[in-house]
PDB file of N, CA and C in Angstrom:
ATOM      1  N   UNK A   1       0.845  -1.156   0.000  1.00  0.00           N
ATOM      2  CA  UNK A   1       0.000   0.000   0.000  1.00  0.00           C
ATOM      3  C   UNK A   1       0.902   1.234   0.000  1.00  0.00           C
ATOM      4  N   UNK A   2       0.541   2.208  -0.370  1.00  0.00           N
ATOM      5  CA  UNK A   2       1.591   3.484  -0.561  1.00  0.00           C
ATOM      6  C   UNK A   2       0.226   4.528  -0.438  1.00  0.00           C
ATOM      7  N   UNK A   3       0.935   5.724   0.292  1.00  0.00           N
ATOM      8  CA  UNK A   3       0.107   7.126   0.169  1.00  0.00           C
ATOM      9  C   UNK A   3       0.694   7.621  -0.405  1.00  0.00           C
ATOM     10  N   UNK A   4      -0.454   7.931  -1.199  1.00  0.00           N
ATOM     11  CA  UNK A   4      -0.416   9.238  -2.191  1.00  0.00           C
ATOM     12  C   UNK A   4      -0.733  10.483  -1.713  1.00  0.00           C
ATOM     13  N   UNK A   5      -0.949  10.831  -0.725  1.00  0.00           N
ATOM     14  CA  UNK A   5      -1.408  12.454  -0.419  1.00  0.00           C
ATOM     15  C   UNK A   5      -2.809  12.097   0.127  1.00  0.00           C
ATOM     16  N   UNK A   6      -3.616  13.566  -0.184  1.00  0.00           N
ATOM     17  CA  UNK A   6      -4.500  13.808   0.049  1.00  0.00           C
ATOM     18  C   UNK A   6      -5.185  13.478  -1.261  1.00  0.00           C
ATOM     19  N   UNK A   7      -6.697  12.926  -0.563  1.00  0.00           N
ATOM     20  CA  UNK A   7      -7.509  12.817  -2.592  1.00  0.00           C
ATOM     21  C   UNK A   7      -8.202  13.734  -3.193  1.00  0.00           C
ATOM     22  N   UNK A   8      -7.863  14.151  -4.262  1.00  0.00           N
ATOM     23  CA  UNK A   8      -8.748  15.268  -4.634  1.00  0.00           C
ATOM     24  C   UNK A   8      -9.801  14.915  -5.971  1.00  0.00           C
ATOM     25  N   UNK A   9      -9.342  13.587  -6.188  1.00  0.00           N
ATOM     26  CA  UNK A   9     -10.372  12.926  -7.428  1.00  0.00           C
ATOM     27  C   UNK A   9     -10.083  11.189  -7.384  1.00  0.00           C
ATOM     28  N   UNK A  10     -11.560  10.841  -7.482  1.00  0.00           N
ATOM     29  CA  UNK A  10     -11.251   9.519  -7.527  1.00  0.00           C
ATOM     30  C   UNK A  10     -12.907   9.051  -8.475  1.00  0.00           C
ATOM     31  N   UNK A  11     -12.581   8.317  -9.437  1.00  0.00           N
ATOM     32  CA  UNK A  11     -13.553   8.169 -10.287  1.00  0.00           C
ATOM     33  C   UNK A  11     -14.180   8.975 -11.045  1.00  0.00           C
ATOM     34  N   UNK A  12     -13.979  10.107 -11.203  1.00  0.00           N
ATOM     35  CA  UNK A  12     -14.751  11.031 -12.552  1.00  0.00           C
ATOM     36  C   UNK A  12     -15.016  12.324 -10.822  1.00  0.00           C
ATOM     37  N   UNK A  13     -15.017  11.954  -9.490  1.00  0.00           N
ATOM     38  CA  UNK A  13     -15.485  12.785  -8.635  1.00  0.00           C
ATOM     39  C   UNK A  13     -14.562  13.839  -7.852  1.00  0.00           C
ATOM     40  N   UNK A  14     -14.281  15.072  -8.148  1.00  0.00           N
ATOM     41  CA  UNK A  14     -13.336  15.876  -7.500  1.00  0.00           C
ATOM     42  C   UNK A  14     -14.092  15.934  -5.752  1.00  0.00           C
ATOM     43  N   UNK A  15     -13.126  15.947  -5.277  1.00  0.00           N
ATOM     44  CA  UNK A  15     -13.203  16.018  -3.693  1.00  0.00           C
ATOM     45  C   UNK A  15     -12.510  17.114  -3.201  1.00  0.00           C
ATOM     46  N   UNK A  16     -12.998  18.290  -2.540  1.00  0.00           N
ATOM     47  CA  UNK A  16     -12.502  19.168  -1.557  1.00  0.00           C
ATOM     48  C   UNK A  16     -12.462  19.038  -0.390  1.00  0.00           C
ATOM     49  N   UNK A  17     -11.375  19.310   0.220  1.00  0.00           N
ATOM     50  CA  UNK A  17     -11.678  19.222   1.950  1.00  0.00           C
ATOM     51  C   UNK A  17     -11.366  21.027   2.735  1.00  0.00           C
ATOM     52  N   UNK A  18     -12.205  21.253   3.351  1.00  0.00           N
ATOM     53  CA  UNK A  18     -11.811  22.840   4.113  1.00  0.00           C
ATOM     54  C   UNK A  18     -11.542  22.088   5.512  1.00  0.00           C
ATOM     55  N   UNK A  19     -10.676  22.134   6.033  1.00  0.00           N
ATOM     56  CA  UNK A  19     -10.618  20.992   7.464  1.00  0.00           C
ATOM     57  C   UNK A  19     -10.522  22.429   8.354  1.00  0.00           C
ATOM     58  N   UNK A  20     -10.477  23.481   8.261  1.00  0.00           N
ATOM     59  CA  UNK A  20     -10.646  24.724   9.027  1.00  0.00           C
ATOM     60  C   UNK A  20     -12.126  24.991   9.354  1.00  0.00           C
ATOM     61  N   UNK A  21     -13.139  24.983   8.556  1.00  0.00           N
ATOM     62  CA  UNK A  21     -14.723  24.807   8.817  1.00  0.00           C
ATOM     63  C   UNK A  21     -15.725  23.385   8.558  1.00  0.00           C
ATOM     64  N   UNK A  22     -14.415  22.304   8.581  1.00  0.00           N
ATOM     65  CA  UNK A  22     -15.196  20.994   8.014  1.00  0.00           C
ATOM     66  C   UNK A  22     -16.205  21.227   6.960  1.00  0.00           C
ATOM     67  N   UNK A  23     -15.501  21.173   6.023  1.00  0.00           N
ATOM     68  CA  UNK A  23     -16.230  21.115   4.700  1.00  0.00           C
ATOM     69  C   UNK A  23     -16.004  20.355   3.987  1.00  0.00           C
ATOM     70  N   UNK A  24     -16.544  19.136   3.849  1.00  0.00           N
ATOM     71  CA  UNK A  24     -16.198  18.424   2.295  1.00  0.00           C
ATOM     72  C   UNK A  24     -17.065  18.673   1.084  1.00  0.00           C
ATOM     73  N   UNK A  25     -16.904  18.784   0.116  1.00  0.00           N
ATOM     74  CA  UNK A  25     -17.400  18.996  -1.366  1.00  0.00           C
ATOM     75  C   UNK A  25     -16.738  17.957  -1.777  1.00  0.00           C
ATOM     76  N   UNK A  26     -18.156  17.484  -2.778  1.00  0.00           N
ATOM     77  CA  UNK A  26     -17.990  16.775  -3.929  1.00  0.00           C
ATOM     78  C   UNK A  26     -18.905  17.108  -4.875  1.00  0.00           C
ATOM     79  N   UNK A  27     -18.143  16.956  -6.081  1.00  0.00           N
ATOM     80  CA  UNK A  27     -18.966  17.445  -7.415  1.00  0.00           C
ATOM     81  C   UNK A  27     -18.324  16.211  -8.615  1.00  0.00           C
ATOM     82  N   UNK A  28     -18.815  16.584  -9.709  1.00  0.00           N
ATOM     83  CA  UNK A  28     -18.576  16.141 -10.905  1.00  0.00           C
ATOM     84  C   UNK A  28     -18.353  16.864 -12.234  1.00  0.00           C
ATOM     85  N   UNK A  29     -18.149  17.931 -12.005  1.00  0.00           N
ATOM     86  CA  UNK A  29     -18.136  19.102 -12.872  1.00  0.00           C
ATOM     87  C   UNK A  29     -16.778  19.032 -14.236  1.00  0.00           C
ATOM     88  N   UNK A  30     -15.950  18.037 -13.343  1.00  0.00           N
ATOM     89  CA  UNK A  30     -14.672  18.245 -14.735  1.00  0.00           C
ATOM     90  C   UNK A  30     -15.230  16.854 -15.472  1.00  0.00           C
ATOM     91  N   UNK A  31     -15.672  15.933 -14.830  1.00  0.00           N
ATOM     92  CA  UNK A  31     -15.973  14.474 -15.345  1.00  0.00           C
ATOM     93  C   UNK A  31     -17.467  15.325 -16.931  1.00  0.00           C
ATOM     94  N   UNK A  32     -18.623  15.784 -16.078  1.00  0.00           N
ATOM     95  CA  UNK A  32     -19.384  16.118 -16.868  1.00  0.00           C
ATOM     96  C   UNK A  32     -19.269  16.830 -18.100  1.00  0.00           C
ATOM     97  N   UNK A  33     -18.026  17.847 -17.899  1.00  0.00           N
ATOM     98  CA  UNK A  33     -17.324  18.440 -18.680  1.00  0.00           C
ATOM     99  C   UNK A  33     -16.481  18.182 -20.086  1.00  0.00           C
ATOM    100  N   UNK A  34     -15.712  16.813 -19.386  1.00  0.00           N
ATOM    101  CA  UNK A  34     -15.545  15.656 -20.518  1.00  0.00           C
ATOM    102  C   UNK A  34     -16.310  15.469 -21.717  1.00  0.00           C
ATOM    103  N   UNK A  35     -17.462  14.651 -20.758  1.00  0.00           N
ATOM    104  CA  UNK A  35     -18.568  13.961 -21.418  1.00  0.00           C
ATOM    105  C   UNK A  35     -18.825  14.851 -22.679  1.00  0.00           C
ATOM    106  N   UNK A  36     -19.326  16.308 -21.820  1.00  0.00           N
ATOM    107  CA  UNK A  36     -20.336  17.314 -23.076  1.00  0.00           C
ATOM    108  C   UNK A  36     -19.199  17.367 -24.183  1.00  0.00           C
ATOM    109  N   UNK A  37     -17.164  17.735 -24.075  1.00  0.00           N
ATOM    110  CA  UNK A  37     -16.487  17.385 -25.243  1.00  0.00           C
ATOM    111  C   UNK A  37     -16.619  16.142 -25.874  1.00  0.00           C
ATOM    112  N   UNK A  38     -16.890  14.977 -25.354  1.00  0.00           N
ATOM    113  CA  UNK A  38     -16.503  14.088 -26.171  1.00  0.00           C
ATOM    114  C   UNK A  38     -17.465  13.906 -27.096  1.00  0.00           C
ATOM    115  N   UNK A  39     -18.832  13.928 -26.685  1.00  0.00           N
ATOM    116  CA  UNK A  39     -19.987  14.061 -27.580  1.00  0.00           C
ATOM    117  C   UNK A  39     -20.714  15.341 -28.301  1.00  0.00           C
ATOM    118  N   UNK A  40     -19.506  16.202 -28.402  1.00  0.00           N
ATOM    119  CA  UNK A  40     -19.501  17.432 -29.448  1.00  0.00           C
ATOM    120  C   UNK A  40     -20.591  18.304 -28.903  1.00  0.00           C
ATOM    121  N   UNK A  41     -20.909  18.397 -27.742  1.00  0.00           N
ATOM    122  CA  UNK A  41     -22.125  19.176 -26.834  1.00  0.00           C
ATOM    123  C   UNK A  41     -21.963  20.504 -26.384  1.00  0.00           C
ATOM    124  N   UNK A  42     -20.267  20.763 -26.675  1.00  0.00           N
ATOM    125  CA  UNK A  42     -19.781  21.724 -25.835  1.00  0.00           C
ATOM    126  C   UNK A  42     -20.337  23.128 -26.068  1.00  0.00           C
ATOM    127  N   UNK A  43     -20.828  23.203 -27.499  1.00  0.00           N
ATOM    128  CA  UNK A  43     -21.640  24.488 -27.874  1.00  0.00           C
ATOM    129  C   UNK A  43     -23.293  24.734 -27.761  1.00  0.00           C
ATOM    130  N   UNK A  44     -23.556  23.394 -27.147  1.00  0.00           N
ATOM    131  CA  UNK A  44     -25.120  23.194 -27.222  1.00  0.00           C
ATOM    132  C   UNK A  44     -25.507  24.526 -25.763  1.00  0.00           C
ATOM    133  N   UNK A  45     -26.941  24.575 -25.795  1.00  0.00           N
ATOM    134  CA  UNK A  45     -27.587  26.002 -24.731  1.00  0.00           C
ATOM    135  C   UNK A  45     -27.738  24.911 -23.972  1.00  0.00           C
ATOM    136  N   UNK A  46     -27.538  25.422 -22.522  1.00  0.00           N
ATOM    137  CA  UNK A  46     -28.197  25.083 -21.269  1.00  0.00           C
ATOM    138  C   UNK A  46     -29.376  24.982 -21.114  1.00  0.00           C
ATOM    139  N   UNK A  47     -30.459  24.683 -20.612  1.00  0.00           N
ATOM    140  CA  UNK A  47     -31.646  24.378 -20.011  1.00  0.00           C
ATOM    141  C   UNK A  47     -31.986  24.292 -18.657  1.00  0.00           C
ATOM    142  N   UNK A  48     -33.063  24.676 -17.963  1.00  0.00           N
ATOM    143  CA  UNK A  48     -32.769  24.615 -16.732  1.00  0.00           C
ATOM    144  C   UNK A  48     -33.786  22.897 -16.573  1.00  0.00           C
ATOM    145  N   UNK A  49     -33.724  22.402 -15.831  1.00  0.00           N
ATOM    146  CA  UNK A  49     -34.493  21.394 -15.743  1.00  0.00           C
ATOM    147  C   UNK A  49     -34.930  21.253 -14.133  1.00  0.00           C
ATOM    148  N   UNK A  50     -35.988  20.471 -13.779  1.00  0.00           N
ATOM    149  CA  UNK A  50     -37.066  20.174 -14.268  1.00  0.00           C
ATOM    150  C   UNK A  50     -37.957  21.344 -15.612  1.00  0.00           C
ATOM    151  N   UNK A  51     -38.292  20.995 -16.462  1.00  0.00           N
ATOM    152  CA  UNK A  51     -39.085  22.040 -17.256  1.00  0.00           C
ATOM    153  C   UNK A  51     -40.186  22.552 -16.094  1.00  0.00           C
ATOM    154  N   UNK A  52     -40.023  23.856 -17.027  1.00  0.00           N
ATOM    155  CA  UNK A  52     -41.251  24.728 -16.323  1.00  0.00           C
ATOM    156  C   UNK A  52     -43.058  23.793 -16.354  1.00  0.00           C
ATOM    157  N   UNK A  53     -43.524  24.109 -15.243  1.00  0.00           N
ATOM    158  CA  UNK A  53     -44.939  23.733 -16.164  1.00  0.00           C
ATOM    159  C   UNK A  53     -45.780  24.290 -16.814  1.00  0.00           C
ATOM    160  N   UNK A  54     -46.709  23.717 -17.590  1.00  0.00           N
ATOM    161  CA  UNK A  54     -47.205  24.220 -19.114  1.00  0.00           C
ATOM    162  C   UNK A  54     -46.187  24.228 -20.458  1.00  0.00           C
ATOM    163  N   UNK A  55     -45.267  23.430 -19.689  1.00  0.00           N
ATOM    164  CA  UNK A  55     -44.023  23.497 -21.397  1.00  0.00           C
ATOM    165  C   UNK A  55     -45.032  22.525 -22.358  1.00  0.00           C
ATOM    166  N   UNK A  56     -45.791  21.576 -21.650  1.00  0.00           N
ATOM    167  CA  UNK A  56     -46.554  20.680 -22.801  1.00  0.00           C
ATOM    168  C   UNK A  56     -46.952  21.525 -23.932  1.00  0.00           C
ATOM    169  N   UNK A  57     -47.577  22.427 -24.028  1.00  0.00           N
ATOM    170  CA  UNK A  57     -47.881  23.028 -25.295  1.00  0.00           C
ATOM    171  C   UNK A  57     -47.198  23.456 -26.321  1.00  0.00           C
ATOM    172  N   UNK A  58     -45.684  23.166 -25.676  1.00  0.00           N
ATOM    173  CA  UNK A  58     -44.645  24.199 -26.758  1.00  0.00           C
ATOM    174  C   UNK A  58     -44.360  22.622 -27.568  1.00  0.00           C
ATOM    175  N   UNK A  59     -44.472  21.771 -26.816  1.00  0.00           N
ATOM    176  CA  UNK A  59     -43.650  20.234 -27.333  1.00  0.00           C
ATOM    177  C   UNK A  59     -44.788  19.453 -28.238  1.00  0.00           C
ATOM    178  N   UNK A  60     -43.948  19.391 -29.361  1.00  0.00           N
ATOM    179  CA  UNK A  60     -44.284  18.930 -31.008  1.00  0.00           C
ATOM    180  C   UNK A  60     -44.323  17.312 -30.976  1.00  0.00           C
ATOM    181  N   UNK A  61     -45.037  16.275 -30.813  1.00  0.00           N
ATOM    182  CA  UNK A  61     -45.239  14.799 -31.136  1.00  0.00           C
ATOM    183  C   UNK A  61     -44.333  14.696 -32.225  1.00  0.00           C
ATOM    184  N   UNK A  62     -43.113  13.569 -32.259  1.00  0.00           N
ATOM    185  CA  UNK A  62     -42.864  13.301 -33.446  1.00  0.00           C
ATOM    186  C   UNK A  62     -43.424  11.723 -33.791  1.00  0.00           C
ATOM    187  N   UNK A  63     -44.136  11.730 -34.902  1.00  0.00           N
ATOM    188  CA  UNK A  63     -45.158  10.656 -35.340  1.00  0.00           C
ATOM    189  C   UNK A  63     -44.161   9.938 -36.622  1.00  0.00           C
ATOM    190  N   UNK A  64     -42.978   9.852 -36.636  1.00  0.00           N
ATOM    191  CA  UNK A  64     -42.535   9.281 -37.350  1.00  0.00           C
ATOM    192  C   UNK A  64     -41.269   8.546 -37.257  1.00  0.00           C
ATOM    193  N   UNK A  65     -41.318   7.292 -37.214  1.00  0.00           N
ATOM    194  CA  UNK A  65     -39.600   6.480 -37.309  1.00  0.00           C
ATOM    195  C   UNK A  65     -38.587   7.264 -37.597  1.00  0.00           C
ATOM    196  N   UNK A  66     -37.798   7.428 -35.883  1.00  0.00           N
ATOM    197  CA  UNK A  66     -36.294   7.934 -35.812  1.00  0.00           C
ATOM    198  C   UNK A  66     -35.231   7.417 -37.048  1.00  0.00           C
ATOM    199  N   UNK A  67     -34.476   7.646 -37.161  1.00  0.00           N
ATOM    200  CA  UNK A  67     -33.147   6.793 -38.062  1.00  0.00           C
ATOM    201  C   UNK A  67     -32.405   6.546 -37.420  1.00  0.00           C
ATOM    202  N   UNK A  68     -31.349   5.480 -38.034  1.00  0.00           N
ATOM    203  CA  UNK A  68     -30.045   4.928 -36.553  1.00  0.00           C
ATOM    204  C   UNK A  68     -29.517   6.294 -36.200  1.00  0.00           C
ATOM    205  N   UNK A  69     -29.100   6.982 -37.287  1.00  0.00           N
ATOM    206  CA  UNK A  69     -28.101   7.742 -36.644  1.00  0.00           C
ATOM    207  C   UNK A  69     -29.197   8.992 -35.602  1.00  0.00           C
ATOM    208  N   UNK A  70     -29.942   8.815 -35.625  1.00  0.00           N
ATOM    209  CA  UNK A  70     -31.028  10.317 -34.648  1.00  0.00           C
ATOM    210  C   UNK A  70     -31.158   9.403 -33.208  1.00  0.00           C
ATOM    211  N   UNK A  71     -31.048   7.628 -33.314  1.00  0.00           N
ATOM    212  CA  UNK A  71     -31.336   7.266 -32.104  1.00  0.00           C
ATOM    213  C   UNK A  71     -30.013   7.319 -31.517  1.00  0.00           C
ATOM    214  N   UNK A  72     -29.296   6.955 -32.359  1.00  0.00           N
ATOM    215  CA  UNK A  72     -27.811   7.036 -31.690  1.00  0.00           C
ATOM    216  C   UNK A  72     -27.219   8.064 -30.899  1.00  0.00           C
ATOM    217  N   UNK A  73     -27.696   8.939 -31.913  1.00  0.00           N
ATOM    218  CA  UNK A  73     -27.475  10.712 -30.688  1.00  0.00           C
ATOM    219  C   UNK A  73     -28.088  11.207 -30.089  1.00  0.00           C
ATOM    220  N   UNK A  74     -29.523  10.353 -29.703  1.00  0.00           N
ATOM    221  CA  UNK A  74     -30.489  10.933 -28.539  1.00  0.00           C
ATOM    222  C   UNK A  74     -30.606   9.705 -27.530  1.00  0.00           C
ATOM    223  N   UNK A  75     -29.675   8.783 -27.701  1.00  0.00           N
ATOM    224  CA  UNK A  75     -30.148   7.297 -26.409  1.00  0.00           C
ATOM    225  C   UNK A  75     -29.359   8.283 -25.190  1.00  0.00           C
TER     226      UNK A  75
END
């Protein structure tokens, strides 16, 4: 076994420690960050989510067979 230090990432999860006000943080923000580059997202708009309610009216039924490549980039 060997130490390495203190951890500040382990699995996609950055870890902070404030040991002056006991604070730990954890996030995922550089892992998620990845993701949106690797799948060319990085220019796409934000959204806030949960949607507002009454968004039903703005949202269009699509009534017709996806193609591979439209399921592929929306699974």
């Amino acid at each position: 076994m060997t130490d390495l230090g203190e951890i500040d990432s382990y699995l996609g999860v950055n870890i902070t420690h404030n040991w002056l006000v006991k604070l730990l943080e954890i996030d995922q923000s550089r892992y998620i960050q990845e993701i949106v580059n690797r799948f060319g997202m990085s220019d796409a708009n934000p959204a806030h989510t949960p949607l507002p309610s009454g968004v039903e009216m703005y949202l269009v039924k699509y009534e017709e067979q996806a193609s591979a490549s439209e399921i592929r980039a929306y699974q």
